[in-house]
PDB file of N, CA and C in Angstrom:
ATOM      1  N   UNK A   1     -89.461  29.914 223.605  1.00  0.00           N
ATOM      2  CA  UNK A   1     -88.635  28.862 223.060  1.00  0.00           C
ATOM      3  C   UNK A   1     -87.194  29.119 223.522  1.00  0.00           C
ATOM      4  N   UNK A   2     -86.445  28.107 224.465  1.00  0.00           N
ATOM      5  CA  UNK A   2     -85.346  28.436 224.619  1.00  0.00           C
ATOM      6  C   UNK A   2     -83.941  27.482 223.674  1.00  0.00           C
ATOM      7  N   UNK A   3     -83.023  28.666 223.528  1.00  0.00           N
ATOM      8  CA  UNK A   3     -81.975  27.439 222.721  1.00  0.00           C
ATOM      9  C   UNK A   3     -80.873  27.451 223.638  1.00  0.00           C
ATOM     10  N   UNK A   4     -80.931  26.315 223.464  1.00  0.00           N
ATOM     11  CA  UNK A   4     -79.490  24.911 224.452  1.00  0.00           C
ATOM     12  C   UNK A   4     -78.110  25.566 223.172  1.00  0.00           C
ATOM     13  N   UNK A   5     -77.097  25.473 223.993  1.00  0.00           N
ATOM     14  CA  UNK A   5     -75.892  25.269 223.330  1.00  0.00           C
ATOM     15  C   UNK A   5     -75.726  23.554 222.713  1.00  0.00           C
ATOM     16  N   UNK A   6     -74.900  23.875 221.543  1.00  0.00           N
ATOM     17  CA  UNK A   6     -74.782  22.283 221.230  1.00  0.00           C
ATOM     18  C   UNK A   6     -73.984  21.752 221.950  1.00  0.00           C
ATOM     19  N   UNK A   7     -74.248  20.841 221.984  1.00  0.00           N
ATOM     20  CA  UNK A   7     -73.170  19.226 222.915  1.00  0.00           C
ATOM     21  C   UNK A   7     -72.072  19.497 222.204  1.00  0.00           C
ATOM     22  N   UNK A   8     -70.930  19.464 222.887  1.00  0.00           N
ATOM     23  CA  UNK A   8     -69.791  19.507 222.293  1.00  0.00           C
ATOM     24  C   UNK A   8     -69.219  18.027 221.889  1.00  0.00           C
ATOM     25  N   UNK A   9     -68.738  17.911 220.547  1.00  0.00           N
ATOM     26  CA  UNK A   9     -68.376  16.302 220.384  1.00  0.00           C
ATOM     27  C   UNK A   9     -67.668  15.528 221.486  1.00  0.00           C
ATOM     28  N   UNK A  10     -67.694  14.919 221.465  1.00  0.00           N
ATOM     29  CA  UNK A  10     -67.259  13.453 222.544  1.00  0.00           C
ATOM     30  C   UNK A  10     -66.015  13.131 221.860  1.00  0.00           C
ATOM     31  N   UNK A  11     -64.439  12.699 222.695  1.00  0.00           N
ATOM     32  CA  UNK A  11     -63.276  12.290 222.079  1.00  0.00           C
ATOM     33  C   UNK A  11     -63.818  10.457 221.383  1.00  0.00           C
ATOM     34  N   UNK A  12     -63.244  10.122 220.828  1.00  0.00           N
ATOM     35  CA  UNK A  12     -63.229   8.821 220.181  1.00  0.00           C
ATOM     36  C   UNK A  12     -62.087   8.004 221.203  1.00  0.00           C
ATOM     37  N   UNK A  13     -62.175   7.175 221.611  1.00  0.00           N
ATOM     38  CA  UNK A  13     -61.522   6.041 222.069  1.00  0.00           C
ATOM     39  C   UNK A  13     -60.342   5.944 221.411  1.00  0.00           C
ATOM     40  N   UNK A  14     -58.746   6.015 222.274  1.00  0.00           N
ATOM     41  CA  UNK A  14     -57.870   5.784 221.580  1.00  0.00           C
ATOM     42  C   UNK A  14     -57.545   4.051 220.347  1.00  0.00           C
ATOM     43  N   UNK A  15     -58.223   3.765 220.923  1.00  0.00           N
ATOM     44  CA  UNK A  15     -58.579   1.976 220.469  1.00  0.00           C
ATOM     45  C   UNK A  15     -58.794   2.195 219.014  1.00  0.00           C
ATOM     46  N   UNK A  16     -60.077   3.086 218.940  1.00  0.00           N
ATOM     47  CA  UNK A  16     -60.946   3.089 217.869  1.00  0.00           C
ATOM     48  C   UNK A  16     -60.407   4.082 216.918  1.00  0.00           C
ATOM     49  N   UNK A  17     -59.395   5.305 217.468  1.00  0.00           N
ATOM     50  CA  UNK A  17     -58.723   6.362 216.427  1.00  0.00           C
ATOM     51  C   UNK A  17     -57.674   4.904 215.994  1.00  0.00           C
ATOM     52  N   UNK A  18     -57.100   4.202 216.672  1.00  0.00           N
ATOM     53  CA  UNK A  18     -55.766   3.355 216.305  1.00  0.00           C
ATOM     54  C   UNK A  18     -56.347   2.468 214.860  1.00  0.00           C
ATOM     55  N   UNK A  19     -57.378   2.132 215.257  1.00  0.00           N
ATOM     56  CA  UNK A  19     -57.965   1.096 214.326  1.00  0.00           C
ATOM     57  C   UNK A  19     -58.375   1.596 212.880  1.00  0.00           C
ATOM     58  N   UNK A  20     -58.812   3.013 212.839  1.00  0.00           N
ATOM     59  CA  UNK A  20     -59.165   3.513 211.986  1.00  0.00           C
ATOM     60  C   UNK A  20     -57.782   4.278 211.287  1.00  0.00           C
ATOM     61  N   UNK A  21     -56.927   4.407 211.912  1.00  0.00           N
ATOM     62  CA  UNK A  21     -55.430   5.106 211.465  1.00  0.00           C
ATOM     63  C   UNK A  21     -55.187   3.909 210.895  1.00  0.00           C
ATOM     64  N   UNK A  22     -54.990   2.609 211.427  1.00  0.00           N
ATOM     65  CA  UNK A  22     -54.457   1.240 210.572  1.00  0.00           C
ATOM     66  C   UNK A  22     -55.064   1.264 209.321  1.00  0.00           C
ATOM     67  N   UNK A  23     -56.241   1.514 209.335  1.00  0.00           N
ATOM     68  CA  UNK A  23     -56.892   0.823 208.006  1.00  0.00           C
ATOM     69  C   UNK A  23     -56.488   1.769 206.960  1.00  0.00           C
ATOM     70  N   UNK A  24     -57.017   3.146 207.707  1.00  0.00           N
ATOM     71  CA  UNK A  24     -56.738   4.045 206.169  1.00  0.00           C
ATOM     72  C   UNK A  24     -55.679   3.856 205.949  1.00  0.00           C
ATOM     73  N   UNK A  25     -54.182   3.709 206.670  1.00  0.00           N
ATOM     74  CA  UNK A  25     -53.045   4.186 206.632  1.00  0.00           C
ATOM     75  C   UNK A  25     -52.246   3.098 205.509  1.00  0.00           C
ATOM     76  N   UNK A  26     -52.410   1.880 206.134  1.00  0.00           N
ATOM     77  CA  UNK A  26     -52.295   0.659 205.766  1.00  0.00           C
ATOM     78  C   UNK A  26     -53.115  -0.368 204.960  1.00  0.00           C
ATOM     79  N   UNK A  27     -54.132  -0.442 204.884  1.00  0.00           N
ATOM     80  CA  UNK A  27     -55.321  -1.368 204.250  1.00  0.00           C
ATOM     81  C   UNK A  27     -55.214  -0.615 202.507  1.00  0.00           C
ATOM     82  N   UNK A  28     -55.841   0.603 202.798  1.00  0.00           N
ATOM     83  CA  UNK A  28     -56.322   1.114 201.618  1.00  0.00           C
ATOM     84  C   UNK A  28     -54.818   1.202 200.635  1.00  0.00           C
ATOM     85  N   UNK A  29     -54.944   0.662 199.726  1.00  0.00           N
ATOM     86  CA  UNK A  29     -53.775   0.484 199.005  1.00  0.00           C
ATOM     87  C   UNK A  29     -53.269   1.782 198.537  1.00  0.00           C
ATOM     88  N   UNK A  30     -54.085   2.572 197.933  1.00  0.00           N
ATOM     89  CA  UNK A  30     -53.713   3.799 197.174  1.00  0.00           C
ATOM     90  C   UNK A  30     -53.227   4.672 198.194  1.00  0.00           C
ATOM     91  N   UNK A  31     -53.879   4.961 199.345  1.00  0.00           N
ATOM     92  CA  UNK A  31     -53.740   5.774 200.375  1.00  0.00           C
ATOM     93  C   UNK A  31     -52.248   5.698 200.845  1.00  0.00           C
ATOM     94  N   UNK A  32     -51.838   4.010 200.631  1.00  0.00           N
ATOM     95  CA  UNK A  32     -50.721   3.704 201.224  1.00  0.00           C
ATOM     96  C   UNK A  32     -49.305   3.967 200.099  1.00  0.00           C
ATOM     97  N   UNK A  33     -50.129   4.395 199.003  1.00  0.00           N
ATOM     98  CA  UNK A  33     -48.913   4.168 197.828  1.00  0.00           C
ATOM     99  C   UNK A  33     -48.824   6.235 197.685  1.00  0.00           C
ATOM    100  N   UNK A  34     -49.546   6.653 198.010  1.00  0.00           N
ATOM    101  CA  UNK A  34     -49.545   7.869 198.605  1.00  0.00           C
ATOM    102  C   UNK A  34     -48.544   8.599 199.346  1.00  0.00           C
ATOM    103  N   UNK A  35     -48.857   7.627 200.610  1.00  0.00           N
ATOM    104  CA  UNK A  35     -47.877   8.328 201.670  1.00  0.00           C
ATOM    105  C   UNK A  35     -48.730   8.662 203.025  1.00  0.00           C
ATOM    106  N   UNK A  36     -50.374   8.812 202.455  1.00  0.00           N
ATOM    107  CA  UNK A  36     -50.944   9.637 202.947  1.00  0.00           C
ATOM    108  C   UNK A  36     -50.942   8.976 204.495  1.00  0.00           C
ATOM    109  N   UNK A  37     -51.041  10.041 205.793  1.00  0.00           N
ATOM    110  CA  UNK A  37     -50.978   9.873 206.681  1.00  0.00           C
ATOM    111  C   UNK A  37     -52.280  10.618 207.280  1.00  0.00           C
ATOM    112  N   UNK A  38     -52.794   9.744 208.688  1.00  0.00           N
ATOM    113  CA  UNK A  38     -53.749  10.625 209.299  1.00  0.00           C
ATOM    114  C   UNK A  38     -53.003  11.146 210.640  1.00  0.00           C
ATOM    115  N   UNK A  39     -53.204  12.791 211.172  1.00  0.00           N
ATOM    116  CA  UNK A  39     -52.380  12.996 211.703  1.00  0.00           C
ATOM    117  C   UNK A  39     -53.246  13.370 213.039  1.00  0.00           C
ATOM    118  N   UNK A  40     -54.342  13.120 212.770  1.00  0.00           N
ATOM    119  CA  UNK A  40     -55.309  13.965 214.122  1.00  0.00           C
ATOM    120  C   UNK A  40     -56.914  13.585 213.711  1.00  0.00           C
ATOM    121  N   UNK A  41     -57.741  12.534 214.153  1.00  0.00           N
ATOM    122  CA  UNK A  41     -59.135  11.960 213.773  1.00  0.00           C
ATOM    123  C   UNK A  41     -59.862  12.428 215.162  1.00  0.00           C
ATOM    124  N   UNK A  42     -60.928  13.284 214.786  1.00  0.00           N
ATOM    125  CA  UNK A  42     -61.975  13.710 215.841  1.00  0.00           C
ATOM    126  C   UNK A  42     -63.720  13.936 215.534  1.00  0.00           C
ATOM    127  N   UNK A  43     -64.501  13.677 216.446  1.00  0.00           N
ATOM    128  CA  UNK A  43     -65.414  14.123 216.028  1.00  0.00           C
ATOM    129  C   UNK A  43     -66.408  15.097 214.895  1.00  0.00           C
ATOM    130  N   UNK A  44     -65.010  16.043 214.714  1.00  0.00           N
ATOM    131  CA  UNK A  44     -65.601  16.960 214.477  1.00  0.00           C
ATOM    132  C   UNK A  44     -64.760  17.555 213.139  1.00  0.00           C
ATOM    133  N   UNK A  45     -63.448  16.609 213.132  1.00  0.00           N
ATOM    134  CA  UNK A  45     -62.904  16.985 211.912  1.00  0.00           C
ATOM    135  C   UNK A  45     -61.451  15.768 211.569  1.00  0.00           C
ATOM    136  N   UNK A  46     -61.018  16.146 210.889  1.00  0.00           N
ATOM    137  CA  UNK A  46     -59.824  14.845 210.335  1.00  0.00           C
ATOM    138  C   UNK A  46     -58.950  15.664 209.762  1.00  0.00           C
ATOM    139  N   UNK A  47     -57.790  15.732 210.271  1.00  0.00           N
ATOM    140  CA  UNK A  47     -56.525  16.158 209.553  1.00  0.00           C
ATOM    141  C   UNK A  47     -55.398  15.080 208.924  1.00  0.00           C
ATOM    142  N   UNK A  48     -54.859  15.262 207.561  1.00  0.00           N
ATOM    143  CA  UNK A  48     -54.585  14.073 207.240  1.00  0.00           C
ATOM    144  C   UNK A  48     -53.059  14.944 206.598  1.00  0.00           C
ATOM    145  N   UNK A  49     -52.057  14.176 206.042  1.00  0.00           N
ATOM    146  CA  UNK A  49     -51.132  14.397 205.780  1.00  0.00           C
ATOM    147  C   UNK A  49     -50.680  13.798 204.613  1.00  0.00           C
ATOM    148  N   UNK A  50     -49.526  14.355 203.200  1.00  0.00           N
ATOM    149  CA  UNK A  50     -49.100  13.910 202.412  1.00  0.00           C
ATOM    150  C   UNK A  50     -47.643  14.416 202.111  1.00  0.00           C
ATOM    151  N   UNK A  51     -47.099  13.906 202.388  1.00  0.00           N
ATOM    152  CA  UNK A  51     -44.973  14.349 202.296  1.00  0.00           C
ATOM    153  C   UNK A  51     -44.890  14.576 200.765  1.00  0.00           C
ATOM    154  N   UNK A  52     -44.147  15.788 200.002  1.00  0.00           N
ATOM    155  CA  UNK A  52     -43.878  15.432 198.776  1.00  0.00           C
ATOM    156  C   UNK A  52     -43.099  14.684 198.473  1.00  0.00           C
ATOM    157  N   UNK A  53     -42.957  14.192 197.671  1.00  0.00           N
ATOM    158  CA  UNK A  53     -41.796  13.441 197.150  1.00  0.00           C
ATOM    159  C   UNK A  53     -41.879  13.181 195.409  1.00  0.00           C
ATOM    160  N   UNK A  54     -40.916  13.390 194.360  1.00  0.00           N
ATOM    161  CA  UNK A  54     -41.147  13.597 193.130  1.00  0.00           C
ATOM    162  C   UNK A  54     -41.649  12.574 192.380  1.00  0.00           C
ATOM    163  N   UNK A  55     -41.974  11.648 192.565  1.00  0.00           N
ATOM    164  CA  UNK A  55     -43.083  10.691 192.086  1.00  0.00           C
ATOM    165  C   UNK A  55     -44.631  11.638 191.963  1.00  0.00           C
ATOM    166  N   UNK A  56     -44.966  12.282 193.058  1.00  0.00           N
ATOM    167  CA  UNK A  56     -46.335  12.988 192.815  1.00  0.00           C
ATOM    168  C   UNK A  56     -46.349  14.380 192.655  1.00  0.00           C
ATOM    169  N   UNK A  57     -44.977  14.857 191.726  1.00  0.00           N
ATOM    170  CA  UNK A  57     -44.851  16.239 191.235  1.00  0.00           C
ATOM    171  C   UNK A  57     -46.283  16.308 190.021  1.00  0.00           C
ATOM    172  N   UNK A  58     -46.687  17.330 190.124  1.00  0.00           N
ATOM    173  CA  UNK A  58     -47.875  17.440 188.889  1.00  0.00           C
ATOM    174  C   UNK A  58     -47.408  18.013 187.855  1.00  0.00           C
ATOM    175  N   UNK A  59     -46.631  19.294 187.806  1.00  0.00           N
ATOM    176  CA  UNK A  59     -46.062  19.190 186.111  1.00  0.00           C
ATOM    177  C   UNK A  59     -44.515  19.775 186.874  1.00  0.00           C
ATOM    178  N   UNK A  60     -43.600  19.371 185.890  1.00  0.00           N
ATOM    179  CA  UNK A  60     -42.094  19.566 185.916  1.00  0.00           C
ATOM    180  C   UNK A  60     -41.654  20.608 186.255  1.00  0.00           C
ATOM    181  N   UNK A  61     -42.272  21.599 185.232  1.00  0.00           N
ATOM    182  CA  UNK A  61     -41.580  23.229 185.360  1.00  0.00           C
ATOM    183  C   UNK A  61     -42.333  23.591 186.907  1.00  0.00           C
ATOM    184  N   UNK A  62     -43.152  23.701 187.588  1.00  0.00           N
ATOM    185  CA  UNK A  62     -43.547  24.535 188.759  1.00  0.00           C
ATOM    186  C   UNK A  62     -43.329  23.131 190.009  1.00  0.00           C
ATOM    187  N   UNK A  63     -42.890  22.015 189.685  1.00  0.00           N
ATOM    188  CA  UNK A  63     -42.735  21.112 191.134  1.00  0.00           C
ATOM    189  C   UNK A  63     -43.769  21.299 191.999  1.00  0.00           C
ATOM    190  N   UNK A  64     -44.882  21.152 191.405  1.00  0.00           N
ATOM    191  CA  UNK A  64     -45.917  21.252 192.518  1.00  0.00           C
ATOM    192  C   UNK A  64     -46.813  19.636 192.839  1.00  0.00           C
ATOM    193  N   UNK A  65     -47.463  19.383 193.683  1.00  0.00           N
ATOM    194  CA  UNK A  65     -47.833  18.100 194.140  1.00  0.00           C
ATOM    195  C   UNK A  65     -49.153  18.553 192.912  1.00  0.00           C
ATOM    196  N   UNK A  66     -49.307  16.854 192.345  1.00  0.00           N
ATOM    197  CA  UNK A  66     -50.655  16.931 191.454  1.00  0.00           C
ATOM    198  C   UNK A  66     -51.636  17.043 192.093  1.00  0.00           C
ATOM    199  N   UNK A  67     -52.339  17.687 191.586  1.00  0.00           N
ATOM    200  CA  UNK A  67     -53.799  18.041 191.940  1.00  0.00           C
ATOM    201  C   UNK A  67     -54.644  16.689 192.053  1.00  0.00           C
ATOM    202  N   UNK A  68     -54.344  15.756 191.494  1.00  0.00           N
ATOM    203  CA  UNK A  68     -54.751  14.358 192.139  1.00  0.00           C
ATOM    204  C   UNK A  68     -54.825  13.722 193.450  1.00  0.00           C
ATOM    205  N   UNK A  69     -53.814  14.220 193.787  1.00  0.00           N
ATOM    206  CA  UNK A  69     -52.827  14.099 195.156  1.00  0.00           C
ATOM    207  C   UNK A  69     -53.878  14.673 195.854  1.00  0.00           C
ATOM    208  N   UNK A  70     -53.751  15.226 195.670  1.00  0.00           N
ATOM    209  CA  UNK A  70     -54.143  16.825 197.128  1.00  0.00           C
ATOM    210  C   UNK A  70     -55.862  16.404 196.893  1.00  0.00           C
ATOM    211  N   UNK A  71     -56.525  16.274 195.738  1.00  0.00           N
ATOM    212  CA  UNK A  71     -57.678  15.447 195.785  1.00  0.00           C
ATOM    213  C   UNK A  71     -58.253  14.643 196.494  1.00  0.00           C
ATOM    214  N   UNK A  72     -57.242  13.575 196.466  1.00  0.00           N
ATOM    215  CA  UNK A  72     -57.445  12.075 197.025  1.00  0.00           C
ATOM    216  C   UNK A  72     -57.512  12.961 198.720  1.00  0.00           C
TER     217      UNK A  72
END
């Protein structure tokens, strides 16, 4: 029995990362009331982004982003 290396993922079409950056970025309302940004969409993984800003502090004394946040 021999084993093959796996196929390495295939890039996505800049067309199709653009289209999918619009929607989440822009469409999805919450996403957009967020901040949240996608900063890198691939086969094989998604890096996404959220700026603090004190609207989504989670409690006062430690200024930390809510755990909602970082959830979503």
């Amino acid at each position: 029995m021999s084993k093959h290396p796996p196929t390495p993922p295939q890039p996505f079409e800049a067309e199709f990362v653009d289209g999918v950056r619009h929607i989440f970025e822009e469409r999805i309302v919450f996403n957009k009331l967020l901040g949240l940004k996608l900063i890198d969409v691939a086969a094989d993984h998604v890096l996404g982004r959220v700026d603090m800003r004190p609207e989504l502090v989670g409690h006062f004394s430690y200024n930390r982003m809510h755990g909602g946040v970082i959830s979503a």
